[in-house]
Protein backbone atom coordinates (compact mmCIF):
# COMPACT_ATOMS: atom_id res chain seq x y z
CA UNK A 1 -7.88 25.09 -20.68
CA UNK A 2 -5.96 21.80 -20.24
CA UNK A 3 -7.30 21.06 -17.16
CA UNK A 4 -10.68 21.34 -18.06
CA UNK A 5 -10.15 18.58 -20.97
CA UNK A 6 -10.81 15.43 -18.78
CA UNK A 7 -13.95 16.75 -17.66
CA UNK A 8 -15.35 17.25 -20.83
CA UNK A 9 -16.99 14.07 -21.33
CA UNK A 10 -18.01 13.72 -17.62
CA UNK A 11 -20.24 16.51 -17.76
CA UNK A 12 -21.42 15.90 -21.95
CA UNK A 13 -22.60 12.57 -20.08
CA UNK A 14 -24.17 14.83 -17.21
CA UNK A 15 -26.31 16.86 -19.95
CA UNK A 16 -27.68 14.29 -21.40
CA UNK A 17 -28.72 12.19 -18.43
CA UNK A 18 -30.13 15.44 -16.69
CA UNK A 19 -31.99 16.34 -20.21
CA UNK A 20 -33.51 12.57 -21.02
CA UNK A 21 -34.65 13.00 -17.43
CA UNK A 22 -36.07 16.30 -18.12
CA UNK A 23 -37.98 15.13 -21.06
CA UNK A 24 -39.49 12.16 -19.24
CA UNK A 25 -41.15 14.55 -16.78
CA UNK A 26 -42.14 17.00 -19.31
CA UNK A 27 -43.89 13.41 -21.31
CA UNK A 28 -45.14 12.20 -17.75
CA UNK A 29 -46.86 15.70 -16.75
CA UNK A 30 -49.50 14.70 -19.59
CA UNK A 31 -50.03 11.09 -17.97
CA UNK A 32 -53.69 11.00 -17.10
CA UNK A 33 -54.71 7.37 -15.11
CA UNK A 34 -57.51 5.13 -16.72
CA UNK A 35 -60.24 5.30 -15.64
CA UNK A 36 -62.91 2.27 -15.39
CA UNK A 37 -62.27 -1.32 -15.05
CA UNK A 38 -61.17 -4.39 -16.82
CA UNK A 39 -62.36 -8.12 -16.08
CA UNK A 40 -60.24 -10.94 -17.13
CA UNK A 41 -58.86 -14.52 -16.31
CA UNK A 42 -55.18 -13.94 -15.13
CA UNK A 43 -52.28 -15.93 -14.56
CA UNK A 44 -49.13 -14.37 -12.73
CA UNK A 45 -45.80 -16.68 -13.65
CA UNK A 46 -43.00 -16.24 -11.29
CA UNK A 47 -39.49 -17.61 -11.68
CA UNK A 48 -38.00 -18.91 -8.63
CA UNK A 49 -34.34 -19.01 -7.75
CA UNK A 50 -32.34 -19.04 -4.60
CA UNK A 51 -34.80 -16.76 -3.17
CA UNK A 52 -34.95 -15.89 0.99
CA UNK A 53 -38.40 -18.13 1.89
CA UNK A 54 -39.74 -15.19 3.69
CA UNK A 55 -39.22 -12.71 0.81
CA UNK A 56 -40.75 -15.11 -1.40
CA UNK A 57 -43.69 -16.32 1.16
CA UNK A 58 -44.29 -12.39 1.40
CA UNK A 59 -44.65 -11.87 -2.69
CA UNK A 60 -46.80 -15.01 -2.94
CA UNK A 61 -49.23 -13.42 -0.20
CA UNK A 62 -49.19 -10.07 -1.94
CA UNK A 63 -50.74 -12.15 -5.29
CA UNK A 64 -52.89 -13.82 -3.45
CA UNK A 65 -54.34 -10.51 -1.72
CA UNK A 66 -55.10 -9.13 -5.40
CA UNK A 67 -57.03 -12.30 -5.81
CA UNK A 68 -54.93 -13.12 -9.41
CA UNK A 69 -56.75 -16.25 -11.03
CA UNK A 70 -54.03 -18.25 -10.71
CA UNK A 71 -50.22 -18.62 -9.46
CA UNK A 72 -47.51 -20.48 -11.50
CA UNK A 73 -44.19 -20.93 -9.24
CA UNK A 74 -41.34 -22.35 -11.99
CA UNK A 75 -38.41 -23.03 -9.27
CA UNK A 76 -35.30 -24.38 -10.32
CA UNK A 77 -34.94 -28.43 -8.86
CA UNK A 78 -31.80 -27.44 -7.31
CA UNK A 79 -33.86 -24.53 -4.83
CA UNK A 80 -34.64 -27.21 -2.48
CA UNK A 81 -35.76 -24.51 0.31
CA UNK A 82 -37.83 -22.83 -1.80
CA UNK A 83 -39.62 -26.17 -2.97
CA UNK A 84 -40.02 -27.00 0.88
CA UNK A 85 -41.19 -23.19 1.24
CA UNK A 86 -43.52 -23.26 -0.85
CA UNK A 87 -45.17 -26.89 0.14
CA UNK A 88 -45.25 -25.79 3.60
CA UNK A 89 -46.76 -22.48 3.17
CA UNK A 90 -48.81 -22.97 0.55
CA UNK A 91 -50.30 -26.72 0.59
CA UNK A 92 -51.86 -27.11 -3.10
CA UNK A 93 -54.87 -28.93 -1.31
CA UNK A 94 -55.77 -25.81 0.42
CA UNK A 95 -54.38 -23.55 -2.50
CA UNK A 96 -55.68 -25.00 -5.77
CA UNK A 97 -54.83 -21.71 -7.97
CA UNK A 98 -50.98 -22.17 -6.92
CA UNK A 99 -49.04 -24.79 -9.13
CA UNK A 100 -45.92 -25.11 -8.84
CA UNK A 101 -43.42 -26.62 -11.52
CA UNK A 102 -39.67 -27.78 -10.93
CA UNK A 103 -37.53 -27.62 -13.75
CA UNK A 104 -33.95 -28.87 -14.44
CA UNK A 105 -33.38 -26.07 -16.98
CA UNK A 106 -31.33 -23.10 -15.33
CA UNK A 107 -32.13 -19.18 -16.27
CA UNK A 108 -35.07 -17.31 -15.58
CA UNK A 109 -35.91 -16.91 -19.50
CA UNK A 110 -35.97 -20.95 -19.74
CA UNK A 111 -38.45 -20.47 -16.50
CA UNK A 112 -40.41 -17.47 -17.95
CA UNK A 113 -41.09 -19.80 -20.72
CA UNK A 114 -42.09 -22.68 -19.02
CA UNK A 115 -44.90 -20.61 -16.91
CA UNK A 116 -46.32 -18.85 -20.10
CA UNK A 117 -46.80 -21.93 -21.57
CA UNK A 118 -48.72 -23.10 -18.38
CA UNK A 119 -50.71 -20.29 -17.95
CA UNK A 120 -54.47 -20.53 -18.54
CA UNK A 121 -55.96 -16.84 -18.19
CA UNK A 122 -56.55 -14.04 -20.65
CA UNK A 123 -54.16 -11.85 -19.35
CA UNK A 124 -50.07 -13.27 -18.25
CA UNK A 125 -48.42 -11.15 -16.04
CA UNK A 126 -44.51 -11.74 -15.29
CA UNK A 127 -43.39 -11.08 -11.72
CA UNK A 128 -40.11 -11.78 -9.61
CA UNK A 129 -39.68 -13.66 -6.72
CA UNK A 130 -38.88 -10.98 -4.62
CA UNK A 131 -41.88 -8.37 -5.82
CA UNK A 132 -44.33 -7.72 -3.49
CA UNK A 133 -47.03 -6.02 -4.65
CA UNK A 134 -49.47 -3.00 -3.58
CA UNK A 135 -53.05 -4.22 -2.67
CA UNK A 136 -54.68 -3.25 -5.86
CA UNK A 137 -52.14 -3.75 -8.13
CA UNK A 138 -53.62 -6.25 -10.23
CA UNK A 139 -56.85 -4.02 -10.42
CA UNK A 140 -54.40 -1.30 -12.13
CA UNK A 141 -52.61 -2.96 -14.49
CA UNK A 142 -55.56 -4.33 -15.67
CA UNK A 143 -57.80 -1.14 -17.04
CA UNK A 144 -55.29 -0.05 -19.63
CA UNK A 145 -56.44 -3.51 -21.67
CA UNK A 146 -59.99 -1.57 -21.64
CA UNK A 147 -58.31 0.33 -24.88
CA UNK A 148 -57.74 -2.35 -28.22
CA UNK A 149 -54.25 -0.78 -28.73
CA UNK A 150 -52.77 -1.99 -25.40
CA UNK A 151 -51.47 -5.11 -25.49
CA UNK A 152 -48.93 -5.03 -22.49
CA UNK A 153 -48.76 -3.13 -19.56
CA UNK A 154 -45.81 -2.27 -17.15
CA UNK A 155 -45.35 -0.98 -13.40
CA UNK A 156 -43.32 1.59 -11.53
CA UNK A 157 -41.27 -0.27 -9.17
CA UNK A 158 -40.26 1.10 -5.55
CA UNK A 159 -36.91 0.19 -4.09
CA UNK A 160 -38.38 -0.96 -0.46
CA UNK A 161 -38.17 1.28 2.84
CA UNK A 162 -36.42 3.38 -0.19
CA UNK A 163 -36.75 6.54 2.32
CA UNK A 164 -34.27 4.83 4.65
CA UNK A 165 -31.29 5.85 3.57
CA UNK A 166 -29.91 7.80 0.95
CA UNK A 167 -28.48 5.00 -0.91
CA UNK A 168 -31.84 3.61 -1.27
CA UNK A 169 -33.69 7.08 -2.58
CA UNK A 170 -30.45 7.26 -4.83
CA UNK A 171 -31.59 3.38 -6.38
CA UNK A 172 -35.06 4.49 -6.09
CA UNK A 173 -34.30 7.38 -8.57
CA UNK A 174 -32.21 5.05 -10.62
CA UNK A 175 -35.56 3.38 -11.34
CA UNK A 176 -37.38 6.44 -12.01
CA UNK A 177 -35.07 7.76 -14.40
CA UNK A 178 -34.44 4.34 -16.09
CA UNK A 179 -38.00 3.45 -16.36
């Protein structure tokens, strides 16, 4: 019986992680997608730090592709890439819904703030720099607001090329089971 003591709490914490996980599928088995669509003005605020140029050119395409009403890029003054990224990719004469604002404050809450505050459409939606999203995305998270009770909505996230390796479906699942 001795033996067995130090794996006591190792599999207590194994119950309960296997049974929240258990519940959420039993809750999720109910989920039924809306249905119908929802028209609004919307405004998609990203925080921008030390991010690769080509991760970030990819996420700002992605927006663009779900044709969001405008784009609000709050990159820290000392990302001078990104800043240069951004400029070159994305020239603001060509790309009037993109605005981009440098800020001296550090932390992506400070920045979060900053881009709500900026924001002109009905609906604010909070992305990272690194998010790419699906083609009709935007589309999606949209027709929940069709019911008066919603007032945010939220979005399963996919590890990328998760299938690749097992240390990827293992994060994947992370997600799943944390969100």
């Amino acid at each position: 019986m001795p033996d067995i003591l130090p794996f006591i709490p190792l599999g207590i914490i194994g119950i309960i992680t296997w049974s929240l996980w258990g519940i959420r599928r039993l809750y999720g088995a109910n989920y039924r997608p809306f249905q119908g669509s929802y028209t609004a003005t919307t405004s998609v605020v990203v925080p921008v730090y030390m991010e690769e140029p080509p991760v970030l050119v990819r996420a700002i395409k992605s927006y663009l592709a779900n044709k969001v009403g405008e784009i609000i890029l709050v990159v820290d003054s000392q990302d001078t890439v990104n800043i240069e990224s951004i400029q070159q990719n994305f020239p603001f004469t060509n790309y009037p819904n993109i605005k981009m604002i440098i800020t001296d404050e550090p932390g992506k809450r400070p920045a979060l703030a900053w881009g709500i505050r900026e924001a002109t459409g009905e609906i604010v939606v909070l992305s990272d720099s690194d998010t790419a999203w699906a083609e009709n995305l935007l589309e999606e998270i949209l027709k929940p607001f069709n019911d008066a009770d919603v007032g945010g909505v939220g979005a399963k996230q996919n590890v990328e090329d998760f299938q690749r390796s097992i240390v990827w479906r293992i994060e994947n699942w992370l997600l799943d089971l944390r969100y």
